[in-house]
N, C-alpha and C. Protein backbone atom coordinates (compact mmCIF):
# COMPACT_ATOMS: atom_id res chain seq x y z
N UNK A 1 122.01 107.63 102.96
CA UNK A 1 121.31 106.38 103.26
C UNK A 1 120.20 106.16 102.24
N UNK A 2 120.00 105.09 101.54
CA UNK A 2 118.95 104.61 100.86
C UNK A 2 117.96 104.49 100.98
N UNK A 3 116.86 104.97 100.37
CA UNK A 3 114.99 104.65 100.83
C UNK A 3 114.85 104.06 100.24
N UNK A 4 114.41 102.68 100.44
CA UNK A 4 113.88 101.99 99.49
C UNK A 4 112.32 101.46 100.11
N UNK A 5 111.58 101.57 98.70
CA UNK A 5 110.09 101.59 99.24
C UNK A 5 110.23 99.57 99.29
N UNK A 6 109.26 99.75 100.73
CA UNK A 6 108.66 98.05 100.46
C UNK A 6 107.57 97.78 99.92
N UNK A 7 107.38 96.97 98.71
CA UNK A 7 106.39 96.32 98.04
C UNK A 7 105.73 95.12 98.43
N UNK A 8 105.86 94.94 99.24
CA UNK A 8 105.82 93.32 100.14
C UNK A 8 103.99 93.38 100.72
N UNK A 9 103.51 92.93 100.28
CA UNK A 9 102.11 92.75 101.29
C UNK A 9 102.28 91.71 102.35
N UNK A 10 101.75 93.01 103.41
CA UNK A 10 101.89 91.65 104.63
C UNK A 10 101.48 90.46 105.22
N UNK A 11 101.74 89.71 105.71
CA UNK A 11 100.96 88.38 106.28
C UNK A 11 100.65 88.92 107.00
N UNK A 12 99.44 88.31 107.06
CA UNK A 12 98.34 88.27 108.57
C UNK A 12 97.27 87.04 108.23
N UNK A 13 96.39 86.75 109.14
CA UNK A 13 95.86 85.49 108.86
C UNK A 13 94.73 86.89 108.30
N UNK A 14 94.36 88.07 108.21
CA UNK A 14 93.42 88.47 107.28
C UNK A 14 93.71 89.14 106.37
N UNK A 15 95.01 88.89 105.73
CA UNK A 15 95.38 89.36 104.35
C UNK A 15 94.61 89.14 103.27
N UNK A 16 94.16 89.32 102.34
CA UNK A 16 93.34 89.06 100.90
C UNK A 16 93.87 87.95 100.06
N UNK A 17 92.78 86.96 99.57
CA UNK A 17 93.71 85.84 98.85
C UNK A 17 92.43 85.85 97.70
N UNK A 18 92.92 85.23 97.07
CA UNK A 18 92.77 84.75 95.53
C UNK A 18 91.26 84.44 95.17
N UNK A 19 90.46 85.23 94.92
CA UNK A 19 88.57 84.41 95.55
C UNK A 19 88.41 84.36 96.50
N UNK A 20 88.78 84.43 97.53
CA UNK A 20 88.35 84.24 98.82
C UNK A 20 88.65 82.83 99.26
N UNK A 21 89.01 82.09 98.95
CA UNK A 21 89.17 80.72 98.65
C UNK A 21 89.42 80.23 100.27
N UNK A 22 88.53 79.80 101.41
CA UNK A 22 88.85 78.97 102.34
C UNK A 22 90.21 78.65 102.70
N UNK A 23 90.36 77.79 101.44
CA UNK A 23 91.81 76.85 101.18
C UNK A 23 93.39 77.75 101.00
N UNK A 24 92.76 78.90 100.71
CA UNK A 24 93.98 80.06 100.18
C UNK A 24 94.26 80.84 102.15
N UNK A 25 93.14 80.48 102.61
CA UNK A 25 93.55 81.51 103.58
C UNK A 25 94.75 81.66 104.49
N UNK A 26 95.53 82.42 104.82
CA UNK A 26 96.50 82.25 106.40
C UNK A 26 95.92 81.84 107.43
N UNK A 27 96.67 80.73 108.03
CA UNK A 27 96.69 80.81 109.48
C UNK A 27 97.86 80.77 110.32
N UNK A 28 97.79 81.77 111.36
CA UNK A 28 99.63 81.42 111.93
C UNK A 28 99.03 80.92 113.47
N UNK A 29 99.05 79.50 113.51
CA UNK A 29 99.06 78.93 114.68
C UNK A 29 99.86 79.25 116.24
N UNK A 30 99.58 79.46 117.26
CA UNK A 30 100.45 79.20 118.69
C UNK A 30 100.69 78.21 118.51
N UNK A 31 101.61 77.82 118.79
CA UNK A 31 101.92 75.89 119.82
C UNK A 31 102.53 76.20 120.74
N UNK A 32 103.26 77.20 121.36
CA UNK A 32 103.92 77.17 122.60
C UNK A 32 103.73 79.06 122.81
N UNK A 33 103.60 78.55 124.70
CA UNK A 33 103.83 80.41 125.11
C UNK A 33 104.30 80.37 126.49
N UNK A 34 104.96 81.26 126.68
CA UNK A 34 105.85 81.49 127.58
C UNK A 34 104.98 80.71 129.03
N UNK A 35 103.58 81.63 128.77
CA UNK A 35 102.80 80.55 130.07
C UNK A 35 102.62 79.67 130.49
N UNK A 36 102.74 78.31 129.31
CA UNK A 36 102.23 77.08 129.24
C UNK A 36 103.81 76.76 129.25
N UNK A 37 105.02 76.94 128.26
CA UNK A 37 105.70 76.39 128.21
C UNK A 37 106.86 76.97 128.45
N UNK A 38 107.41 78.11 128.78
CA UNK A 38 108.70 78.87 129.29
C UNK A 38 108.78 79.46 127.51
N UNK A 39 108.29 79.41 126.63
CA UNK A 39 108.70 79.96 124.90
C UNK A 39 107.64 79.89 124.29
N UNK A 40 107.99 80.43 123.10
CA UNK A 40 106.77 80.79 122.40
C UNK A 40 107.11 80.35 120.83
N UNK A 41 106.51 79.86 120.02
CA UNK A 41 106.45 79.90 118.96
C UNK A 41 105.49 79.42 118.42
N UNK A 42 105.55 79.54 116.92
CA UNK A 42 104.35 79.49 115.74
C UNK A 42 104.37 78.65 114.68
N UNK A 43 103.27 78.35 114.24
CA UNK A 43 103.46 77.53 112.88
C UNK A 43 102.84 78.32 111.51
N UNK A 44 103.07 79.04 110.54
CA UNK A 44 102.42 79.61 109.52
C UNK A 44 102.06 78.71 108.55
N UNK A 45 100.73 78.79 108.37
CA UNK A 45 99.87 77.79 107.47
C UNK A 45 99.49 78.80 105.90
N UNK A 46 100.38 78.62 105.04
CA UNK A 46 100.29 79.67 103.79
C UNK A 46 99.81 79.00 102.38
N UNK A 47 99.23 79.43 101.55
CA UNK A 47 99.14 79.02 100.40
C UNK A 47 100.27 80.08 99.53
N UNK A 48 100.94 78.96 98.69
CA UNK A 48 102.20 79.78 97.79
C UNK A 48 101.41 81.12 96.98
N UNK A 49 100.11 80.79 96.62
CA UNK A 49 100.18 81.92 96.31
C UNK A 49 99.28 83.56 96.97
N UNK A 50 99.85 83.13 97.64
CA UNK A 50 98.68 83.82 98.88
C UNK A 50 100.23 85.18 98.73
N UNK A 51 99.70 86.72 99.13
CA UNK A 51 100.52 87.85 98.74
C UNK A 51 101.39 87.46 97.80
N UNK A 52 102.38 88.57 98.46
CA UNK A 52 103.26 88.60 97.36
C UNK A 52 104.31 87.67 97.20
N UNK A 53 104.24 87.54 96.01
CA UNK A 53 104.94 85.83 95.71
C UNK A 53 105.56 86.29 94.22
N UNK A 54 105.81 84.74 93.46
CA UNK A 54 106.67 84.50 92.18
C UNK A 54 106.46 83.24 91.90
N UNK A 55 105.65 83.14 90.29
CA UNK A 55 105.04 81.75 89.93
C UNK A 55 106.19 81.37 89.01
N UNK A 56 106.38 80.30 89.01
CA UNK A 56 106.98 79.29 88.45
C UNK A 56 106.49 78.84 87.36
N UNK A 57 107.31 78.44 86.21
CA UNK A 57 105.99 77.92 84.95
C UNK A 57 105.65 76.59 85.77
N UNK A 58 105.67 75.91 86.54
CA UNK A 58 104.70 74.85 86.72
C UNK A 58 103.69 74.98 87.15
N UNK A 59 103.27 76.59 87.38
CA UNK A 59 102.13 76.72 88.08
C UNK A 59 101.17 76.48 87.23
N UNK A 60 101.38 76.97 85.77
CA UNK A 60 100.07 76.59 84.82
C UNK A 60 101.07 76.13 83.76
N UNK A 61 101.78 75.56 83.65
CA UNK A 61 102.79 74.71 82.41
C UNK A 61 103.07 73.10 83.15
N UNK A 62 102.11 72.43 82.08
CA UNK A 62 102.24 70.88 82.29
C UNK A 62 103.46 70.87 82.31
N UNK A 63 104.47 70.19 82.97
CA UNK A 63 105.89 69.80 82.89
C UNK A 63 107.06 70.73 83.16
N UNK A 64 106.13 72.18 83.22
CA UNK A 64 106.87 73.47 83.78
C UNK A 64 108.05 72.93 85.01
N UNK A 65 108.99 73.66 84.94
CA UNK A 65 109.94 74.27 85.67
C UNK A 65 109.65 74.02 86.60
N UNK A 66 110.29 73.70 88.00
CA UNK A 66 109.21 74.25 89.82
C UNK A 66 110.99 75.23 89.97
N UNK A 67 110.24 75.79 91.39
CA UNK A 67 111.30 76.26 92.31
C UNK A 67 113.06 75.88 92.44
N UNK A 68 113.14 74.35 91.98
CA UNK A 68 114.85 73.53 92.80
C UNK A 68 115.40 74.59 91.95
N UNK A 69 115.75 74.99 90.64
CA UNK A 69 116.99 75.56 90.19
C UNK A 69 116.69 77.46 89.40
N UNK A 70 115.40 77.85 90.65
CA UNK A 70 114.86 79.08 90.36
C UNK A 70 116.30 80.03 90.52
N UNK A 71 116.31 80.89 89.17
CA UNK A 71 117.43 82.09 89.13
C UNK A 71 117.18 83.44 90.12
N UNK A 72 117.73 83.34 91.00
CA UNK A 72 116.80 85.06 91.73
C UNK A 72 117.46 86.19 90.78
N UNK A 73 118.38 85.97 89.97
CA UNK A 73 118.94 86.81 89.16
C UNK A 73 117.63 87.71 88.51
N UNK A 74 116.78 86.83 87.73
CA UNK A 74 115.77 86.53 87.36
C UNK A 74 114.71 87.73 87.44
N UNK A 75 114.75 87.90 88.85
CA UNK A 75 113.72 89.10 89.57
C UNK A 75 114.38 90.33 89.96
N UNK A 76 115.89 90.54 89.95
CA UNK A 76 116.02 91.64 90.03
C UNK A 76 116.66 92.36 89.40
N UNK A 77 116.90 93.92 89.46
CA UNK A 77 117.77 94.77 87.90
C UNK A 77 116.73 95.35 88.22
N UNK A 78 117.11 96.45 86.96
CA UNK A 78 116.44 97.80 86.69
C UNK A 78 115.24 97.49 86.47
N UNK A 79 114.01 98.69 86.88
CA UNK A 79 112.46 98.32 87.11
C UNK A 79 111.85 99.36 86.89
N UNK A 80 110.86 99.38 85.80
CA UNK A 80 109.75 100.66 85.18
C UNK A 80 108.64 100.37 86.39
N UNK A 81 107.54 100.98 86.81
CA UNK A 81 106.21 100.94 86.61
C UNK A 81 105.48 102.03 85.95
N UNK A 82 104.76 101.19 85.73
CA UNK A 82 103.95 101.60 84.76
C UNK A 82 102.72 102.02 85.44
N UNK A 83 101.96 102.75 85.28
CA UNK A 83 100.51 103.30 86.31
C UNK A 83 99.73 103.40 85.22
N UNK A 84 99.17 102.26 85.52
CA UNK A 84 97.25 101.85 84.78
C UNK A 84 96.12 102.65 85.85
N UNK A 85 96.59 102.93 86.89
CA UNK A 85 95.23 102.99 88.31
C UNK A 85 93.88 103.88 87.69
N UNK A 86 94.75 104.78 87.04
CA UNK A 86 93.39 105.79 86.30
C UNK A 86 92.88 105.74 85.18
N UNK A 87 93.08 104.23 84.69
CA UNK A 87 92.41 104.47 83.64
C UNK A 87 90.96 103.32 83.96
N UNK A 88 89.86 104.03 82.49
CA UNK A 88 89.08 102.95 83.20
C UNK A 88 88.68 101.92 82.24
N UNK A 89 89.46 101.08 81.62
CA UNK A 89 89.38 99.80 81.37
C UNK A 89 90.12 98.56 82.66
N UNK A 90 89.15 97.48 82.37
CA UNK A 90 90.54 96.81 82.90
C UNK A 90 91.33 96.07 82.78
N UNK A 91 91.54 95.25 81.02
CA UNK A 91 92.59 95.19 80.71
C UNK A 91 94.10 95.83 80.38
N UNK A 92 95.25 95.60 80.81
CA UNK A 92 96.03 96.48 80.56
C UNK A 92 96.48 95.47 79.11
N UNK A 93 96.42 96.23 78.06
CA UNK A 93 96.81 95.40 76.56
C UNK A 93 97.79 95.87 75.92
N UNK A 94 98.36 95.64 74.73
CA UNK A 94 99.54 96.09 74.10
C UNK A 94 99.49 98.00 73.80
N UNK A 95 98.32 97.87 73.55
CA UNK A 95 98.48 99.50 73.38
C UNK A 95 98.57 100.91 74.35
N UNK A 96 98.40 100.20 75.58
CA UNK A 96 98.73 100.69 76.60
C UNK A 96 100.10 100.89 76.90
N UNK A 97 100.43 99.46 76.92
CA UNK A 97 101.99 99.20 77.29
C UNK A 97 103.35 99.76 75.88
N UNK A 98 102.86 100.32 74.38
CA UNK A 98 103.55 100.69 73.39
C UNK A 98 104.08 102.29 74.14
N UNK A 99 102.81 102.73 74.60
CA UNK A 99 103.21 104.43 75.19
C UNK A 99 103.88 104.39 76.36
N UNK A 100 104.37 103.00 77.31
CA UNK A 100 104.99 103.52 78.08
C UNK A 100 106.42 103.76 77.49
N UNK A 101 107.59 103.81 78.71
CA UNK A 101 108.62 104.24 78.39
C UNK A 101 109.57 102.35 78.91
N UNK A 102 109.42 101.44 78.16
CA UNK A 102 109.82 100.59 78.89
C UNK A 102 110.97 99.80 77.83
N UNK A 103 111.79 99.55 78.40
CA UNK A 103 112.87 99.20 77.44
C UNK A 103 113.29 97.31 78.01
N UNK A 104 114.34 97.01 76.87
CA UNK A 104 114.46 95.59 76.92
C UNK A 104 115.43 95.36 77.99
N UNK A 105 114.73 94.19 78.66
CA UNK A 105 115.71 94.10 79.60
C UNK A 105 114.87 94.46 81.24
N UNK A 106 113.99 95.77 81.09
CA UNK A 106 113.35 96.05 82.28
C UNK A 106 112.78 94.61 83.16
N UNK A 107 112.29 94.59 84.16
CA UNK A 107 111.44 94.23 85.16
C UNK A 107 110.43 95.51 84.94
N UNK A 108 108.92 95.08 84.56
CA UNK A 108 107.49 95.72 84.63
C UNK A 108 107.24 95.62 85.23
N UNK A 109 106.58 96.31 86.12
CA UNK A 109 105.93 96.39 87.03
C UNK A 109 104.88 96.91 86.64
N UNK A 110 103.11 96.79 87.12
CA UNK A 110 101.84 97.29 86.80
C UNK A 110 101.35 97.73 87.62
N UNK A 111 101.16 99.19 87.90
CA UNK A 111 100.56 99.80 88.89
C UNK A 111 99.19 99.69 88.22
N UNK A 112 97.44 98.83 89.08
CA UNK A 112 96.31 99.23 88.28
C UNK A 112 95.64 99.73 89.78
N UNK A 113 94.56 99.71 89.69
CA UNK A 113 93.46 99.60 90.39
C UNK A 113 93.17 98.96 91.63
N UNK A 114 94.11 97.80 91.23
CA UNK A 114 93.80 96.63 92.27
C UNK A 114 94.85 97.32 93.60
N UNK A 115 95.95 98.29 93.57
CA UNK A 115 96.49 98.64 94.66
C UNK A 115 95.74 99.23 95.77
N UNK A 116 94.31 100.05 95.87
CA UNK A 116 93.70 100.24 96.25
C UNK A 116 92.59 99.96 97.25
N UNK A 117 92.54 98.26 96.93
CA UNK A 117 91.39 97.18 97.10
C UNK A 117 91.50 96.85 98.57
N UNK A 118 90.75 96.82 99.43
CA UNK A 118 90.47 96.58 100.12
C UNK A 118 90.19 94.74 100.63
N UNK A 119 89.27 94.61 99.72
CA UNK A 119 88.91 93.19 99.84
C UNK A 119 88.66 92.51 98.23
N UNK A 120 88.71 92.02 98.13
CA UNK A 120 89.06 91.11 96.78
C UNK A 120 88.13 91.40 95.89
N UNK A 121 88.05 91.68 94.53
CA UNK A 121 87.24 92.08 93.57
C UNK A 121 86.98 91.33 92.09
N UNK A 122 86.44 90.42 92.17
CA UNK A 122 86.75 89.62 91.13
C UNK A 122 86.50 90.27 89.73
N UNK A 123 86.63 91.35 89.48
CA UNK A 123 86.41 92.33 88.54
C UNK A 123 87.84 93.06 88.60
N UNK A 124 88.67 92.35 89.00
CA UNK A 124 89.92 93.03 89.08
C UNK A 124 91.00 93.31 87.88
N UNK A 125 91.46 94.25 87.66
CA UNK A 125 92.43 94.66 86.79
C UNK A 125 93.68 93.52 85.99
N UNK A 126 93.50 93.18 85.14
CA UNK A 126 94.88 92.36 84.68
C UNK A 126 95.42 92.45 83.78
N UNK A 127 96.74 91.74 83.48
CA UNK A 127 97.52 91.98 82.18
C UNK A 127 96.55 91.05 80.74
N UNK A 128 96.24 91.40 79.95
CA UNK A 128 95.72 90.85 79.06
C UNK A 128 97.02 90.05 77.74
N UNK A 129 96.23 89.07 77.35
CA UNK A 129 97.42 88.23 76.51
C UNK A 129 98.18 89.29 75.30
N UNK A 130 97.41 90.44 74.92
CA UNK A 130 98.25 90.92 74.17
C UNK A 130 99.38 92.02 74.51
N UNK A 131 98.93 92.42 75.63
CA UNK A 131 99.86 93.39 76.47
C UNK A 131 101.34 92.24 76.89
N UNK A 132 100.60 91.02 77.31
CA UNK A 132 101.98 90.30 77.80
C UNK A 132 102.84 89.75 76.53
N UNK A 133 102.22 89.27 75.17
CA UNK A 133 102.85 89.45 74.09
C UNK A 133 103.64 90.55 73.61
N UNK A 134 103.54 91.78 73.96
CA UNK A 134 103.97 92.28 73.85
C UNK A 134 105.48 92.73 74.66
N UNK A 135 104.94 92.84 75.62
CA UNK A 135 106.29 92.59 76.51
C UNK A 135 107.31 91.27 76.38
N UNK A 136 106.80 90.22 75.86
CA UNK A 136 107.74 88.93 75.59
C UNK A 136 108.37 89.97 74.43
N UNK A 137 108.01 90.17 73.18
CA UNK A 137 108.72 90.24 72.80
C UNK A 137 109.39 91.68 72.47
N UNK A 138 109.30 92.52 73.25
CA UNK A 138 109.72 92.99 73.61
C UNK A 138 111.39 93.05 74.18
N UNK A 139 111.37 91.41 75.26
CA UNK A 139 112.22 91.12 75.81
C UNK A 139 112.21 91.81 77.13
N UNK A 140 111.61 91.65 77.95
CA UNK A 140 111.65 92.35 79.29
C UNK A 140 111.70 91.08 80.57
N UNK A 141 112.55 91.62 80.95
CA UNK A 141 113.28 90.17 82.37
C UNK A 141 112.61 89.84 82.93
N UNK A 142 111.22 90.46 83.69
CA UNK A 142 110.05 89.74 84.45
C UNK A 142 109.19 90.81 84.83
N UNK A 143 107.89 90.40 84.78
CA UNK A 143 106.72 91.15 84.96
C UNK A 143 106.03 90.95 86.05
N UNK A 144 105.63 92.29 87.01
CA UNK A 144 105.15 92.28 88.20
C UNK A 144 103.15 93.06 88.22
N UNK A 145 102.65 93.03 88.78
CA UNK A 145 101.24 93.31 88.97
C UNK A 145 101.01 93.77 90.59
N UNK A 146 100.23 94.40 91.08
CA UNK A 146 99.41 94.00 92.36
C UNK A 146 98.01 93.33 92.21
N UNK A 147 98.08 93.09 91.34
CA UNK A 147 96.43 91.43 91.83
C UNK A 147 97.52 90.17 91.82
N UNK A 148 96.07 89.69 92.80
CA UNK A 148 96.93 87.99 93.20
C UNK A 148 96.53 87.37 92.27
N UNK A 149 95.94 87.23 90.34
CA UNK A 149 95.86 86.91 89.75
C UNK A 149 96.95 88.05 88.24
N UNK A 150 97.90 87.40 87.48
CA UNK A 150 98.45 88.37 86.41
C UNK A 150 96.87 87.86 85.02
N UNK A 151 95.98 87.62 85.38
CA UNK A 151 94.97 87.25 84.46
C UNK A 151 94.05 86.99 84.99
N UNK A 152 92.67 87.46 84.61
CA UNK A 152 91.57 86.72 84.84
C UNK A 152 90.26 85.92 84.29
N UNK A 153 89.97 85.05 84.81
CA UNK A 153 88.94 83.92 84.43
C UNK A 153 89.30 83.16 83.07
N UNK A 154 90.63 83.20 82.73
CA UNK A 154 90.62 82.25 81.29
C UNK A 154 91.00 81.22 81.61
N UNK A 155 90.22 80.03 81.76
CA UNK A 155 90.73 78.54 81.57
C UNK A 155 92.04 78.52 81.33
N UNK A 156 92.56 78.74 79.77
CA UNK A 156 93.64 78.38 78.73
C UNK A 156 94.59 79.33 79.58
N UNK A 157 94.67 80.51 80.45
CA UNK A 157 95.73 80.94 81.18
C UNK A 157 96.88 81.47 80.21
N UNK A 158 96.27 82.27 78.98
CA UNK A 158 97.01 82.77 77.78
C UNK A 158 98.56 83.50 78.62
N UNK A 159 98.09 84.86 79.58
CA UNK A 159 98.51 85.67 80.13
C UNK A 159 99.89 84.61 80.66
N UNK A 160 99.48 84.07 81.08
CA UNK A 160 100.80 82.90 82.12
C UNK A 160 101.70 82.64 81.12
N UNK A 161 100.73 81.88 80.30
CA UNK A 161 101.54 80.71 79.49
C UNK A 161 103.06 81.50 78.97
N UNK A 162 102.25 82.63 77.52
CA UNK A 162 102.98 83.31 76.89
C UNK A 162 104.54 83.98 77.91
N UNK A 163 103.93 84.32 79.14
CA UNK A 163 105.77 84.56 79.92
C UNK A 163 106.52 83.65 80.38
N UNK A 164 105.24 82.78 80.98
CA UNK A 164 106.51 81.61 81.93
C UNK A 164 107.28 80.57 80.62
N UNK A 165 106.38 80.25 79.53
CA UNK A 165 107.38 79.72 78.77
C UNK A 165 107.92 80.02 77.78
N UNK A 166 108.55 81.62 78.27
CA UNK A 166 109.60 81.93 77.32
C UNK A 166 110.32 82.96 78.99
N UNK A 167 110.57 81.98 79.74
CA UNK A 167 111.36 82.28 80.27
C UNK A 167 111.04 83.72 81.23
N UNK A 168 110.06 84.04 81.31
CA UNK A 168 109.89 85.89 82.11
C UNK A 168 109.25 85.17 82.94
N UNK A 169 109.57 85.77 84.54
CA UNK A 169 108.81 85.14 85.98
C UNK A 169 107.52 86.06 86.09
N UNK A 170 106.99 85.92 86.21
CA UNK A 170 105.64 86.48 87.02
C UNK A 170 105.56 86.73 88.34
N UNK A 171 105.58 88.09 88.99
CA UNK A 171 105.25 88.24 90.50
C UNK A 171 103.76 89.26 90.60
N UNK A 172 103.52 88.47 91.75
CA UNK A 172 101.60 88.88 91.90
C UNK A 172 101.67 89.37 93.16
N UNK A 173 100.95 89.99 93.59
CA UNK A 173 100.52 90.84 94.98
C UNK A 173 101.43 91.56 95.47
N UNK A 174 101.80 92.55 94.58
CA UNK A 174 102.74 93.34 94.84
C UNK A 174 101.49 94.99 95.66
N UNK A 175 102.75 95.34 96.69
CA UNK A 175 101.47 96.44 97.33
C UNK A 175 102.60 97.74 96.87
N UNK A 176 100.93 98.43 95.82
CA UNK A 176 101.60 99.56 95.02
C UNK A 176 100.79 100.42 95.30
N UNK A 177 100.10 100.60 96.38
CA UNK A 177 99.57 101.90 96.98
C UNK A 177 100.38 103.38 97.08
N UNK A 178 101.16 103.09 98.07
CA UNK A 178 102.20 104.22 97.58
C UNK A 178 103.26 104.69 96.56
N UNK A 179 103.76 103.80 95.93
CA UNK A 179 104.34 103.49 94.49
C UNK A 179 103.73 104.82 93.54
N UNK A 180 104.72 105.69 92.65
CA UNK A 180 104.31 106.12 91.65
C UNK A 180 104.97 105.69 90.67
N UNK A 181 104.77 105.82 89.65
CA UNK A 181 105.70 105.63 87.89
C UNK A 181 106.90 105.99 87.74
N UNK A 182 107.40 105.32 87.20
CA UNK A 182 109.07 105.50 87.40
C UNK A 182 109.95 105.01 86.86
N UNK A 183 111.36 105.11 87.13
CA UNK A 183 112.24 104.19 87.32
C UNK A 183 112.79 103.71 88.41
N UNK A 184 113.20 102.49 88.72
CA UNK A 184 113.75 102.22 90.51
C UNK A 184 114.62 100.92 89.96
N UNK A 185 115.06 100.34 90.74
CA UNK A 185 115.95 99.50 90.70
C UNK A 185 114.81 98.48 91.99
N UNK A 186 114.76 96.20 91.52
CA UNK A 186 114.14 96.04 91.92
C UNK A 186 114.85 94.89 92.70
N UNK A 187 114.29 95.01 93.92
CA UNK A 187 114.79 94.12 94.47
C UNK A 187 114.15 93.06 94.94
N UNK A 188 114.60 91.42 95.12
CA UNK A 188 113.61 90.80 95.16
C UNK A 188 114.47 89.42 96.36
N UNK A 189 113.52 88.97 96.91
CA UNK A 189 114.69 88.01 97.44
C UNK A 189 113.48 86.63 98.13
N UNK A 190 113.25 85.59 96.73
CA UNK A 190 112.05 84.62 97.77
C UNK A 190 112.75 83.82 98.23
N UNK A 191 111.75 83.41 98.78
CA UNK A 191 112.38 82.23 99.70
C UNK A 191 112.82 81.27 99.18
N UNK A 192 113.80 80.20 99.67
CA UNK A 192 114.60 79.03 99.00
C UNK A 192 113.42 77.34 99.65
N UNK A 193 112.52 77.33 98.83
CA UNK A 193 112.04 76.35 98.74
C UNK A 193 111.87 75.13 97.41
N UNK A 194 112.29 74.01 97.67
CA UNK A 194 112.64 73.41 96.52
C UNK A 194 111.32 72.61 95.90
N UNK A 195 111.28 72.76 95.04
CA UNK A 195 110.11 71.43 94.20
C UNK A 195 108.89 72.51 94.06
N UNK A 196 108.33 73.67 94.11
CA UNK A 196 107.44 73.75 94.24
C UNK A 196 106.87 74.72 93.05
N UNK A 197 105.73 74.91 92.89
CA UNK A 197 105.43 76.19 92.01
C UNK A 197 105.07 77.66 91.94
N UNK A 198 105.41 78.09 93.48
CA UNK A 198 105.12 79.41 93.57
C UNK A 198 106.24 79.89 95.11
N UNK A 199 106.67 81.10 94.92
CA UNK A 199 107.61 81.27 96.04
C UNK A 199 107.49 82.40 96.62
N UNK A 200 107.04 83.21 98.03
CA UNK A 200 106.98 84.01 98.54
C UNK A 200 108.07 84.92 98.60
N UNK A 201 107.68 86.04 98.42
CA UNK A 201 109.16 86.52 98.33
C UNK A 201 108.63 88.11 99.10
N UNK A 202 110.01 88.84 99.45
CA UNK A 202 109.87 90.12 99.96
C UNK A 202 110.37 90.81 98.81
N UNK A 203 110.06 91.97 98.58
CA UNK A 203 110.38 93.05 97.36
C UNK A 203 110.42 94.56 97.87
N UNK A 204 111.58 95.15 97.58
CA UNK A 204 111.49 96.53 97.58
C UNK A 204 111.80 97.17 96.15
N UNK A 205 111.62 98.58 96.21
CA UNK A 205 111.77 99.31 95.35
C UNK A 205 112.89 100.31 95.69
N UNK A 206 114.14 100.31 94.94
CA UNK A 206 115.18 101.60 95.08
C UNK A 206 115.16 102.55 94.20
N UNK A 207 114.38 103.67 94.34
CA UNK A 207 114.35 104.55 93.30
C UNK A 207 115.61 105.31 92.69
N UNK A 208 115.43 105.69 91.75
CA UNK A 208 116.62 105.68 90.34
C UNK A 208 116.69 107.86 90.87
């Protein structure tokens, strides 16, 4: 039988979002319960990019791509991570990423710091534009992180730009607490929502 680790951060209306952002937060509403109404159900109030998800180039590409004709092909296949957690910079940059062991074709994955976090750190760990240059050309199928940002504080959104438009997806809030370095096989499966720029998705890991 197969173990496959889950990478999935969970919903809850006190999951960690993006800044703290009000507007980012969960809420999963009642509208009906067995007391009041013989059933029960819910309404989940989510921001796309709230956990673990998969940006779309329209998320920061004027005229980008959305969700209608997203490849899930795309997100899954063979999968490195890579473990930044101990080091103490916190860009992860090209010269980091030359010593791993990562070949063309992989799904990256970035084990940093941020798997750890408790509550949101705006000092948080990210891929820097030359590390993700590097991996473009490289040629690697799509790049994963655990911060709910793959970059931080640049206006111009170098980190984004350089993957989503050359085709590599971006997935953010991946939970790599238990996760070590590796090889695994990745699995990915978001949700089928059309028009939009970011897609929730569940992810495991099948180790190799």
């Amino acid at each position: 039988m197969k173990t496959w680790i889950d990478i999935t951060t969970p919903i809850s209306e006190d999951m960690m979002v993006y800044k703290n952002k009000p507007v980012k937060m969960t809420k999963i509403e009642t509208r009906a319960t067995h007391a009041k109404d013989g059933y029960h159900e819910s309404t989940l109030h989510m921001d796309l990019h709230a956990g673990t998800h998969i940006d779309m180039p329209l998320h920061m590409v004027d005229g980008g791509l959305d969700s209608t004709d997203f490849d899930v092909a795309s997100v899954n296949g063979p999968c490195v991570v890579v473990d930044f957690s101990n080091e103490k910079e916190a860009e992860v940059t090209a010269s980091f990423l030359e010593k791993q062991a990562i070949q063309p074709g992989d799904i990256v994955v970035i084990k940093t710091k941020n798997a750890y976090a408790k509550v949101f750190d705006a000092n948080y760990d990210y891929l820097e534009a030359s590390g993700a240059t590097y991996l473009k050309d490289l040629g690697v199928k799509a790049v994963g992180i655990d911060a709910l940002g793959i970059e931080r504080s640049d206006p111009d959104h170098p980190t984004h730009t350089i993957l989503l438009t050359n085709g590599i997806p971006i997935i953010e809030g991946l939970k790599l607490d238990a996760v070590s370095g590796g090889r695994y096989d990745f699995i990915c499966l978001p949700l089928k929502i059309v028009g939009v720029e970011g897609l929730p998705a569940r992810i495991y890991l099948d180790p190799k």
